[in-house]
C-alpha atoms as a PDB file:
ATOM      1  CA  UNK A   1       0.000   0.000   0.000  1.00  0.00           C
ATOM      2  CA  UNK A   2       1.207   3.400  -0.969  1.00  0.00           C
ATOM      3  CA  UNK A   3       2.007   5.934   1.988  1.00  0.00           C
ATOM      4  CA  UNK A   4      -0.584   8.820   2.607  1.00  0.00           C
ATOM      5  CA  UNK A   5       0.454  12.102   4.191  1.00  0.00           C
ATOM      6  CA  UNK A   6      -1.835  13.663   6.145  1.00  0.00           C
ATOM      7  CA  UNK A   7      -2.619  17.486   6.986  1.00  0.00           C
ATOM      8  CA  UNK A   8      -5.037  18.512   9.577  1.00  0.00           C
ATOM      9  CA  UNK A   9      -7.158  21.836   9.933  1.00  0.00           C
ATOM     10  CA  UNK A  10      -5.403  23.759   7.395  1.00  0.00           C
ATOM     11  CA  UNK A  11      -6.365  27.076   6.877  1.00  0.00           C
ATOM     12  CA  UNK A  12      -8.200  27.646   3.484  1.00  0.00           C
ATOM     13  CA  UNK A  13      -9.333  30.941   3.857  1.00  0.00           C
ATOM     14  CA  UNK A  14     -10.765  33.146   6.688  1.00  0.00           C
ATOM     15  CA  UNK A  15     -14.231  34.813   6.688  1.00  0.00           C
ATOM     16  CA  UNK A  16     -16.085  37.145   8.927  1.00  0.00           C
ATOM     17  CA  UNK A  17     -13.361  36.301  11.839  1.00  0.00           C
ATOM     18  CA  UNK A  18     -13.486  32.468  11.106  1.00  0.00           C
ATOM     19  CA  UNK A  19     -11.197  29.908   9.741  1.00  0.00           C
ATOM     20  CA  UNK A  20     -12.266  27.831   7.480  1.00  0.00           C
ATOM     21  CA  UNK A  21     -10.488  24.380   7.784  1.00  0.00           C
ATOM     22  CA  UNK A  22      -9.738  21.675   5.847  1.00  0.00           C
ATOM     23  CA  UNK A  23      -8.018  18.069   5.831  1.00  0.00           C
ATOM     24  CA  UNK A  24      -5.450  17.222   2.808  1.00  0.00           C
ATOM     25  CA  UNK A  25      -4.853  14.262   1.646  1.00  0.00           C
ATOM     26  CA  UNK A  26      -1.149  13.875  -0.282  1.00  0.00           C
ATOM     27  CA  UNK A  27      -0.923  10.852  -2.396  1.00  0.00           C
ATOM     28  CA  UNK A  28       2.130   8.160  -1.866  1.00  0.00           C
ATOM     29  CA  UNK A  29       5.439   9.010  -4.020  1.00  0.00           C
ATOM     30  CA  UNK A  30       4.291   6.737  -7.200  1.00  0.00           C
ATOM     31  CA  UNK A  31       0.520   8.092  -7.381  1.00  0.00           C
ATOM     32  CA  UNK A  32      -0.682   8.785 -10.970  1.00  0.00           C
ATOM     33  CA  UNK A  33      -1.699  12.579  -9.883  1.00  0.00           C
ATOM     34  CA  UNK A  34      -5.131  11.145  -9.483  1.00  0.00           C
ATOM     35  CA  UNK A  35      -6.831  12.887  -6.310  1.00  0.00           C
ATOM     36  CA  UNK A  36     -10.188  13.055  -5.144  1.00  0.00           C
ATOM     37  CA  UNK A  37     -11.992  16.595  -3.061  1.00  0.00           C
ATOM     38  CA  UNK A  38     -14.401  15.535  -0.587  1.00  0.00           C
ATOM     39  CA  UNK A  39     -17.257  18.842   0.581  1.00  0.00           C
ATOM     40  CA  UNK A  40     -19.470  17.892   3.112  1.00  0.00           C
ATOM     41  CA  UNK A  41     -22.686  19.639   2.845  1.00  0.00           C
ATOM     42  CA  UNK A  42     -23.533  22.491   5.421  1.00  0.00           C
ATOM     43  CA  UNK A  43     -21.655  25.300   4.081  1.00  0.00           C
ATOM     44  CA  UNK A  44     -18.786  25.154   6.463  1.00  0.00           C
ATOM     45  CA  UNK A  45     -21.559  26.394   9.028  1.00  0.00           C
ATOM     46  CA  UNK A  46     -22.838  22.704  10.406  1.00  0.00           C
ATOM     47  CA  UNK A  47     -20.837  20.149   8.868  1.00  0.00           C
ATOM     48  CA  UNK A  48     -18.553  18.310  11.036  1.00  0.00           C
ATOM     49  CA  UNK A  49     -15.468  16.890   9.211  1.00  0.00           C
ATOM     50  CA  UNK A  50     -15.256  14.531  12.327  1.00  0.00           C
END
């Protein structure tokens, strides 16, 4: 299995005060460039990424 590297609640942008987080995903050294985004419904305003 290829190795993943992880980064937590990075900051995408910041709005009205507020940080809007995100996870990132990094693909293992022989990926294809093949990647997939994941957006949870709720606007950034209920979702839970948890």
């Amino acid at each position: 299995m290829q190795s993943i590297r992880i980064e937590t609640d990075v900051v995408a942008t910041t709005v009205g005060g507020h940080d809007l987080k995100v996870d990132i995903f990094h693909p293992g050294e022989n990926a294809n460039g093949v990647g997939i985004i994941f957006m949870p419904g709720g606007g950034f305003r209920i979702a839970n990424k948890a």
